[in-house]
Protein backbone atom coordinates (compact mmCIF):
# COMPACT_ATOMS: atom_id res chain seq x y z
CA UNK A 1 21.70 25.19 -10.48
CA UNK A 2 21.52 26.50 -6.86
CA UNK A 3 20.84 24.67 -3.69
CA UNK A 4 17.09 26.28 -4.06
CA UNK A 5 16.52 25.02 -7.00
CA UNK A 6 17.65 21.35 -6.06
CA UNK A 7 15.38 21.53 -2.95
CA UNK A 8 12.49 22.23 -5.02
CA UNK A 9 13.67 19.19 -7.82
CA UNK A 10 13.69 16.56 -4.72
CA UNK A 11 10.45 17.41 -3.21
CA UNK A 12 9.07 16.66 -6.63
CA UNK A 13 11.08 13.47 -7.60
CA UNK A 14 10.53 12.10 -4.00
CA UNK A 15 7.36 10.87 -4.64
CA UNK A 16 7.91 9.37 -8.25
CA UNK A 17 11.27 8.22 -7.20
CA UNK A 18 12.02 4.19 -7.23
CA UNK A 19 14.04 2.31 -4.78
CA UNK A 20 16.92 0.36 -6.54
CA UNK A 21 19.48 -1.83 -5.87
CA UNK A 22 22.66 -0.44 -7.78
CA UNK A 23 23.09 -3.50 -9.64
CA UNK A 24 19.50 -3.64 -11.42
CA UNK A 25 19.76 0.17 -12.49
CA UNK A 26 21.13 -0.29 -16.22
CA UNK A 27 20.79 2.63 -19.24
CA UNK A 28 17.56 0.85 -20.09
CA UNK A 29 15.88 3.07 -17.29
CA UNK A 30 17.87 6.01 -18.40
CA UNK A 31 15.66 8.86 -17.49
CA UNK A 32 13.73 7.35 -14.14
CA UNK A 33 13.58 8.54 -10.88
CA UNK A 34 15.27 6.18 -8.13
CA UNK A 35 16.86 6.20 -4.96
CA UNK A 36 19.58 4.07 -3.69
CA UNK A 37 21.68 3.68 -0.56
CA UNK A 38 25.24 2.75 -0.48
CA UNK A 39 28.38 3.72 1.24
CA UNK A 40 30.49 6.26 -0.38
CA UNK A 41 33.98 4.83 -1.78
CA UNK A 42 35.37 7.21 -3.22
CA UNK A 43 34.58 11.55 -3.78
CA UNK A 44 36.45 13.18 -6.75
CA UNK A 45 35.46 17.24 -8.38
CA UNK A 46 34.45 18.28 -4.40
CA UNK A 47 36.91 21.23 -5.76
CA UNK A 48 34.71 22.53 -8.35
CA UNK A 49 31.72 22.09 -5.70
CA UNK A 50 30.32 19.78 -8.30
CA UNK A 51 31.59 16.82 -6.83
CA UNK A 52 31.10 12.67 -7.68
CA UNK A 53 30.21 10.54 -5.49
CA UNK A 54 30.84 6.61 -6.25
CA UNK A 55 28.29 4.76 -4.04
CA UNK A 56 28.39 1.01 -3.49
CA UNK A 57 25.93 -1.29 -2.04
CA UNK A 58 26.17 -5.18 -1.96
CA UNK A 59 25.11 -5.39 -5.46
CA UNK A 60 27.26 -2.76 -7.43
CA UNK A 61 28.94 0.37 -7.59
CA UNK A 62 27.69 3.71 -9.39
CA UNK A 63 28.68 7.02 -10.24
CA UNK A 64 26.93 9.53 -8.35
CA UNK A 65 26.77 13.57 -10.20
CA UNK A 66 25.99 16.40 -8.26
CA UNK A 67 25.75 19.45 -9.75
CA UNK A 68 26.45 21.93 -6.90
CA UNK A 69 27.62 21.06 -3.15
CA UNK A 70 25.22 18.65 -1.08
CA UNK A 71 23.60 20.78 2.37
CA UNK A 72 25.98 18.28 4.19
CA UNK A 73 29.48 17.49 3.93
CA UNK A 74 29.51 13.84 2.79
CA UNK A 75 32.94 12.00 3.14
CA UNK A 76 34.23 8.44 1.96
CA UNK A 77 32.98 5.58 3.74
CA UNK A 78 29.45 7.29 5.04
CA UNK A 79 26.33 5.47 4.28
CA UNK A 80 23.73 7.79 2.15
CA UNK A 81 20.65 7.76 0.71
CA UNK A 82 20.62 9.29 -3.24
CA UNK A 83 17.76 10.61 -4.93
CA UNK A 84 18.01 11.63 -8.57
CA UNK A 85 17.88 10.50 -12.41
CA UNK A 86 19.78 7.55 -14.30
CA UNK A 87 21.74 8.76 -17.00
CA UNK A 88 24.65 7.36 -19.16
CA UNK A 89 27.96 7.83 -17.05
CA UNK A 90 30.11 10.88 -19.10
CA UNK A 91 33.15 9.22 -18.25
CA UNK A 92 31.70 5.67 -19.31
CA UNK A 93 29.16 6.09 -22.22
CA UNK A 94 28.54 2.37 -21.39
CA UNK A 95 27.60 2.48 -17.65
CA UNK A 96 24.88 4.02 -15.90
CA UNK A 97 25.39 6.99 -13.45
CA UNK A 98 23.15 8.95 -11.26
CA UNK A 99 22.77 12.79 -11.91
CA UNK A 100 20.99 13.25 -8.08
CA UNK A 101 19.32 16.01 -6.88
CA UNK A 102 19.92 14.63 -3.41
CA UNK A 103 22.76 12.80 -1.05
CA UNK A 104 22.40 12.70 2.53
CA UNK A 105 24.09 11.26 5.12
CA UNK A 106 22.20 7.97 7.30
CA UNK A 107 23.06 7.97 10.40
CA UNK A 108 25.11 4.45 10.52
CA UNK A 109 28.18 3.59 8.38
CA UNK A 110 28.28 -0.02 6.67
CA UNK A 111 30.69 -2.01 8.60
């Protein structure tokens, strides 16, 4: 998918989207729109410009899937705010995960 195309998918899915906590999003709301903000522990495929993003907030941790670079360079320990869809985590059928259509920066970091 190109950047385009993800521009278009958030204006849509910012209006249905949710706010969450990470630790009440669970594969029974597989499919819905949220948004979440966390701080960024740890970034991993940034190589294959389809980089993961695992986002904590006081109440959890998830898995965060982007599917082509973010507008912004995002790096560990950044607060964001993710918009996208809860999906089972590929590299943990068991856990949730986030395939987002959006991650941008706030402009604070947790302390």
């Amino acid at each position: 998918m190109s950047r385009r195309t993800f521009t278009q998918a958030e204006a849509e899915h910012n209006q249905s989207a949710r706010p969450y906590k990470i630790g009440k999003i669970n594969l029974a709301i597989a499919g819905e729109v949220v948004s979440i903000t966390g701080e960024v522990q740890n970034i991993s495929f940034k190589w294959l410009n389809r980089p993961h993003y695992q986002v904590k907030d006081g109440t959890g941790d998830i898995r965060v899937i982007m599917f082509t670079a973010p507008a912004e360079e995002i790096k560990r320990g950044e607060k964001v705010d993710v918009l996208g869809v809860v999906v089972k985590n590929i590299f943990d059928r068991r856990n949730p995960a986030i395939s987002a259509v959006s991650i941008k920066k706030r402009n604070n970091k947790v302390s």
